[in-house]
Protein backbone atom coordinates (compact mmCIF):
# COMPACT_ATOMS: atom_id res chain seq x y z
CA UNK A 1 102.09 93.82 160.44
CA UNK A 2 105.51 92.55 160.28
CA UNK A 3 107.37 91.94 163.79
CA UNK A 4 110.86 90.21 164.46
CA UNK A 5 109.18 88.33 167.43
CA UNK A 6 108.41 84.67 167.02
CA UNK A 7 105.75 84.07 168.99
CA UNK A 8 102.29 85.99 167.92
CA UNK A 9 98.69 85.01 169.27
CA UNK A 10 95.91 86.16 167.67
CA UNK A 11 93.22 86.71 169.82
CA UNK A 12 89.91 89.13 171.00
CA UNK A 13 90.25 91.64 173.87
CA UNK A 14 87.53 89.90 176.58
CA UNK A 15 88.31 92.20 179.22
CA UNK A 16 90.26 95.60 180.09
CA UNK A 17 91.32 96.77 183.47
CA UNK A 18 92.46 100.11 183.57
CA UNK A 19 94.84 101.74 186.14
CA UNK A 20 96.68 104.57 186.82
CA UNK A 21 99.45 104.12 185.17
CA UNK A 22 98.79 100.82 183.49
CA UNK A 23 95.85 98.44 182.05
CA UNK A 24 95.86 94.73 182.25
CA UNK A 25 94.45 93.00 178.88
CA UNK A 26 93.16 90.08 178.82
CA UNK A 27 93.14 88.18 175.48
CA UNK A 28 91.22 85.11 173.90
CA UNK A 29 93.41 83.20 171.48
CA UNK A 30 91.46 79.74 171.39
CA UNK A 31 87.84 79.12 172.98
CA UNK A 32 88.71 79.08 176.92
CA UNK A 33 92.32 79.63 176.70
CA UNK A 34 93.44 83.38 177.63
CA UNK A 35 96.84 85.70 177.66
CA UNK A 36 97.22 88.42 180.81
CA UNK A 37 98.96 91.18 179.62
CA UNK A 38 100.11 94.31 181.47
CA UNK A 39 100.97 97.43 179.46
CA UNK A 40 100.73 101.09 180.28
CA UNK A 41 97.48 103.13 180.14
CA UNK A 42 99.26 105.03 177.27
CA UNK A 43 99.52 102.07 175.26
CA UNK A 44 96.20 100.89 175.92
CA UNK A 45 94.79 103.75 174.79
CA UNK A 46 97.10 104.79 171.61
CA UNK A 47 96.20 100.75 170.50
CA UNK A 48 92.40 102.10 171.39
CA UNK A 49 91.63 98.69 172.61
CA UNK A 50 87.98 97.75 173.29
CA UNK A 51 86.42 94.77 174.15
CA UNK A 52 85.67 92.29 171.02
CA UNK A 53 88.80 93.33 169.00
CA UNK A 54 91.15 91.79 167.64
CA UNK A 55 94.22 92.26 168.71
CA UNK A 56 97.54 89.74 169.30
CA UNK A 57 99.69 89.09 172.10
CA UNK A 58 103.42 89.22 171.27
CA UNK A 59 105.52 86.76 173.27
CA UNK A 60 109.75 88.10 173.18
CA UNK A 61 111.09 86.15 175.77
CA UNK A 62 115.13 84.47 176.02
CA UNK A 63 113.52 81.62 177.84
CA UNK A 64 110.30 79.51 178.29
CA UNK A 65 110.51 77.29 181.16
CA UNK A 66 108.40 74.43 182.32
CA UNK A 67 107.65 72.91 185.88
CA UNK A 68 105.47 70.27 187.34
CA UNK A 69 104.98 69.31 190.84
């Protein structure tokens, strides 16, 4: 796979909640540490996503910012 996009997690589908019109993925890259992802049902299903593969979250984003309280 080769992908402009900087930021790539490698991680296992844990669980898969299917909608309508979209599914949200939920991805373990590191032991307790997940990625939420919400894509449509047609992408969900053309990936054929299951739980226990592999799979990677792509991060494309302009701007990463950081808060505290």
């Amino acid at each position: 796979m080769k992908i402009s996009a900087r930021n790539t997690l490698k991680g296992t589908v844990k669980k898969i909640v299917p909608g309508v019109v979209s599914a949200e993925v939920t991805l373990e890259v590191a032991p307790g540490v997940e990625v939420v992802a919400v894509i449509t049902k047609s992408s969900a299903d053309s990936l054929k996503l299951s739980l226990g593969k592999e799979a990677y979250a792509v991060i494309k984003a302009t701007e990463v910012m950081v808060a505290v309280d």
